[in-house]
Protein backbone atom coordinates (compact mmCIF):
# COMPACT_ATOMS: atom_id res chain seq x y z
CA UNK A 1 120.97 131.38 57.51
CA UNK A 2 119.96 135.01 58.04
CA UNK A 3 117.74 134.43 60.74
CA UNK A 4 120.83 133.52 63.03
CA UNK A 5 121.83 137.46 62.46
CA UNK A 6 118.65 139.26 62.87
CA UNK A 7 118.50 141.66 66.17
CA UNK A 8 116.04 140.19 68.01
CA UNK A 9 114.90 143.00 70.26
CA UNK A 10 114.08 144.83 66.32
CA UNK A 11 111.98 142.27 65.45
CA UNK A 12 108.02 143.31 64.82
CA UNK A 13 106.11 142.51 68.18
CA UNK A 14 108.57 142.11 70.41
CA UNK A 15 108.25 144.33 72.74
CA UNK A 16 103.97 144.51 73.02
CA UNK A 17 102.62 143.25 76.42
CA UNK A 18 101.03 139.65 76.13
CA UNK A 19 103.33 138.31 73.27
CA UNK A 20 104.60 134.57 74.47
CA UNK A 21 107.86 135.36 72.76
CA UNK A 22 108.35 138.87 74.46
CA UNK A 23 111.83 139.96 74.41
CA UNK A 24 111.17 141.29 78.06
CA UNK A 25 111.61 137.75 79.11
CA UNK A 26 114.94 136.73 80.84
CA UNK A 27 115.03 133.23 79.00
CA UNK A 28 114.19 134.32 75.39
CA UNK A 29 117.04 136.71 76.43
CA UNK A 30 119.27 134.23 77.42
CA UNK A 31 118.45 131.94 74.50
CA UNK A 32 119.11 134.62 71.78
CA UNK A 33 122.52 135.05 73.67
CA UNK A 34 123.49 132.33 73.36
CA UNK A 35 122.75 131.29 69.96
CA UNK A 36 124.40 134.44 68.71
CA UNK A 37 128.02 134.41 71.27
CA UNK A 38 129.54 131.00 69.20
CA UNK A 39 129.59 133.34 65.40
CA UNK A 40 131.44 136.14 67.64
CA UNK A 41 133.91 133.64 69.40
CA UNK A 42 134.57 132.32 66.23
CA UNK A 43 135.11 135.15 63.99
CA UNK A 44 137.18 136.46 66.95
CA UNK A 45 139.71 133.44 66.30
CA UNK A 46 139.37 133.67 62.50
CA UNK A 47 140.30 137.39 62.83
CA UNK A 48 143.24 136.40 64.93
CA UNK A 49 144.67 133.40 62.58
CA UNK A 50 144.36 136.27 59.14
CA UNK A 51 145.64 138.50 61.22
CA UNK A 52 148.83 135.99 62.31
CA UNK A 53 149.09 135.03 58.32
CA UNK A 54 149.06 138.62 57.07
CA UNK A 55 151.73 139.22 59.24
CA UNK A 56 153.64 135.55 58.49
CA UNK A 57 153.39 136.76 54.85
CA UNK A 58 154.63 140.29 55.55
CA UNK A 59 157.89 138.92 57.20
CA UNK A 60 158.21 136.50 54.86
CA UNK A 61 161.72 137.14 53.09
CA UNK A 62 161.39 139.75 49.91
CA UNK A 63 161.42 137.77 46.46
CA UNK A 64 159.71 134.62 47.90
CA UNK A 65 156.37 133.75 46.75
CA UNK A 66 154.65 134.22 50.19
CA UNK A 67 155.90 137.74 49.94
CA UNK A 68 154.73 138.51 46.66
CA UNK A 69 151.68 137.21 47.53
CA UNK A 70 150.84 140.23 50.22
CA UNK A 71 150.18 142.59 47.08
CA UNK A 72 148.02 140.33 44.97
CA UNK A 73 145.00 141.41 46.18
CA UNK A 74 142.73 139.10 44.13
CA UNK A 75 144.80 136.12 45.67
CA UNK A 76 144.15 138.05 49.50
CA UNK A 77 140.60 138.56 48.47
CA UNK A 78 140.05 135.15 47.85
CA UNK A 79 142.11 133.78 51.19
CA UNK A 80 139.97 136.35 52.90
CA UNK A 81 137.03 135.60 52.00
CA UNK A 82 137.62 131.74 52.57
CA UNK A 83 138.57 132.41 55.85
CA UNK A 84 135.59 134.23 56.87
CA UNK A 85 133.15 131.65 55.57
CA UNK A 86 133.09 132.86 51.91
CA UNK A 87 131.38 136.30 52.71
CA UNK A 88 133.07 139.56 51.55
CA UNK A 89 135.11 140.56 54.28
CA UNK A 90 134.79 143.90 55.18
CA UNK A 91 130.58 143.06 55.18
CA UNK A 92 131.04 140.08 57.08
CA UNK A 93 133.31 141.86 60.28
CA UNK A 94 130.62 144.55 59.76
CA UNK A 95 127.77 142.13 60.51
CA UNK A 96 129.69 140.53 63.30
CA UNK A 97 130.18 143.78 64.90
CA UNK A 98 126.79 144.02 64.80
CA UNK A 99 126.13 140.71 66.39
CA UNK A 100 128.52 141.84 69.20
CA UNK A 101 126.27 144.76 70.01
CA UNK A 102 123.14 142.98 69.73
CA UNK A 103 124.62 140.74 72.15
CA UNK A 104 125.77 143.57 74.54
CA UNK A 105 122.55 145.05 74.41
CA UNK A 106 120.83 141.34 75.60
CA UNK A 107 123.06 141.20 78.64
CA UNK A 108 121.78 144.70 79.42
CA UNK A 109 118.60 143.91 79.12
CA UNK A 110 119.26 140.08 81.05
CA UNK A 111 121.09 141.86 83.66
CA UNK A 112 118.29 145.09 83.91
CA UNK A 113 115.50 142.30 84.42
CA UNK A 114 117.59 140.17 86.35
CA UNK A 115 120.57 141.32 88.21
CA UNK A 116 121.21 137.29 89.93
CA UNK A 117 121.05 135.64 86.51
CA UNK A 118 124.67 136.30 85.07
CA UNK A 119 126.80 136.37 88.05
CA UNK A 120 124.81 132.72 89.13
CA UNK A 121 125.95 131.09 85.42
CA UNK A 122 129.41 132.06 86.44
CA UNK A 123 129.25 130.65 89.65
CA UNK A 124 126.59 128.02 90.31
CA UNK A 125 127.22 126.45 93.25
CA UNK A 126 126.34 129.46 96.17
CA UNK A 127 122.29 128.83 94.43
CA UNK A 128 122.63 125.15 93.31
CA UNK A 129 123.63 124.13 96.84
CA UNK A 130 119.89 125.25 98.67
CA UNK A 131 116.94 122.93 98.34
CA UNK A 132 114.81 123.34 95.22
CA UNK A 133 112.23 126.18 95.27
CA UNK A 134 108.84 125.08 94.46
CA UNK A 135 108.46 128.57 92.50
CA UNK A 136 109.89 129.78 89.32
CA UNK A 137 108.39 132.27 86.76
CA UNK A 138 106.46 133.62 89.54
CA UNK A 139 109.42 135.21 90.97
CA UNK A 140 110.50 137.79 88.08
CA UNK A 141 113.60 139.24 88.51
CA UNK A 142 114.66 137.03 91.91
CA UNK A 143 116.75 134.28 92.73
CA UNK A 144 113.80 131.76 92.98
CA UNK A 145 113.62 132.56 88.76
CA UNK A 146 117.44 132.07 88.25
CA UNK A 147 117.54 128.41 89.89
CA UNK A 148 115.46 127.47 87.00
CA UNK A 149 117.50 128.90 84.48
CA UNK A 150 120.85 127.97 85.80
CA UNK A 151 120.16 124.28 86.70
CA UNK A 152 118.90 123.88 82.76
CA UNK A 153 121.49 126.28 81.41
CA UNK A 154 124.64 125.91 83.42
CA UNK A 155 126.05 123.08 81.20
CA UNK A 156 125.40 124.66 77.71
CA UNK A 157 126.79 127.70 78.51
CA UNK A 158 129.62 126.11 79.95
CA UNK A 159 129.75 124.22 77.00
CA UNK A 160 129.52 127.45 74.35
CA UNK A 161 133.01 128.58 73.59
CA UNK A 162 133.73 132.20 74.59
CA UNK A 163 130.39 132.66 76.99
CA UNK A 164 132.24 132.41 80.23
CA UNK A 165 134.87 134.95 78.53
CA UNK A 166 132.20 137.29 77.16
CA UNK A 167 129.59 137.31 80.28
CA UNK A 168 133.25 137.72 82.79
CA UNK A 169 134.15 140.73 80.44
CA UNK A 170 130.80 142.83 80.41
CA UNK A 171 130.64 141.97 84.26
CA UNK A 172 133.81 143.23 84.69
CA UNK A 173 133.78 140.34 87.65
CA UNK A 174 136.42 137.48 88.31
CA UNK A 175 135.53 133.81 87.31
CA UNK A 176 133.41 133.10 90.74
CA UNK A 177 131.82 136.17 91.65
CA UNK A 178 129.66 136.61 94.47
CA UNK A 179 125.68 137.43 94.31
CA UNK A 180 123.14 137.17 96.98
CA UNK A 181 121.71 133.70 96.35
CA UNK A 182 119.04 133.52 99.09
CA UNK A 183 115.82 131.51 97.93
CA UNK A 184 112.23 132.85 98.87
CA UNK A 185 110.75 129.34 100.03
CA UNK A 186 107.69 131.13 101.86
CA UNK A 187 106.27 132.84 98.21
CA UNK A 188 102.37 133.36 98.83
CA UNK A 189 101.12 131.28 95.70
């Protein structure tokens, strides 16, 4: 279960030339992304539904058992904890925060290696519409390399609550943003 937490990008070898699992490649990137955006999107709407009881007990009238509630902290501790997967709170939004960063730090290094890939998950269609290219991961860091990756990852991330959100957000883009999608067909391979 820890695994799904570790920083990547920390992790022994990663970064040495010649490693198959290289964090300096776009789809490990991608992958790690988005295994890791589903915990924040979810601890993002558990934060929001303790944050909407806290305050549902704090207006509840004074006397009532809701309000009395609001300074038993043993009874909070344990509602808190239950709501955040039975981890100790304040640990638990510090790991996420961390998970948030780690992600950050992935789209920087996505987007650094890759400046077509994010924009084309957002919006598809202006690559998906040309003819196949017969190259892929010769093409590092061009169009011809995103095809691949958005033809087999365009559904899932679709599919991953919050991604769309998240990748809009640190592109500071709309929904359907625009990206040179030209396609090399005449590659000398």
């Amino acid at each position: 279960d820890q695994d799904k937490f570790e920083d990547m990008m920390e992790c022994e070898h990663s970064w040495e030339e010649g490693n198959e699992y290289s964090c300096t490649e776009v789809s490990f990137l991608l992958i790690h992304t988005l295994i890791k955006i589903p915990f924040i999107t979810e601890y993002d709407a558990n934060m929001e539904n303790w944050e909407s009881f806290q305050n549902t007990l704090c207006d509840s009238d004074p006397g009532t058992n809701s309000h009395k509630m609001v300074n038993n902290y043993l009874a909070m501790k344990r509602i808190e904890d239950f709501v955040f997967g039975g981890c100790e709170g304040k640990s638990y939004h510090k790991l996420i925060e961390k998970q948030r960063d780690q992600v950050n730090r992935y789209l920087d290094k996505i987007n650094e290696l890759n400046k077509y890939l994010l924009p084309a998950l957002l919006n598809p269609e202006p690559l998906l519409s040309q003819p196949r290219p017969k190259y892929y991961f010769r093409c590092p860091g061009e169009t011809n390399e995103v095809y691949f990756f958005v033809m087999e990852c365009s559904r899932i991330f679709n599919f991953i609550s919050g991604a769309r959100e998240l990748v809009v957000d640190y592109l500071g883009c709309g929904q359907t943003p625009s990206y040179d999608a030209k396609i090399d067909y005449n590659l000398p391979f």
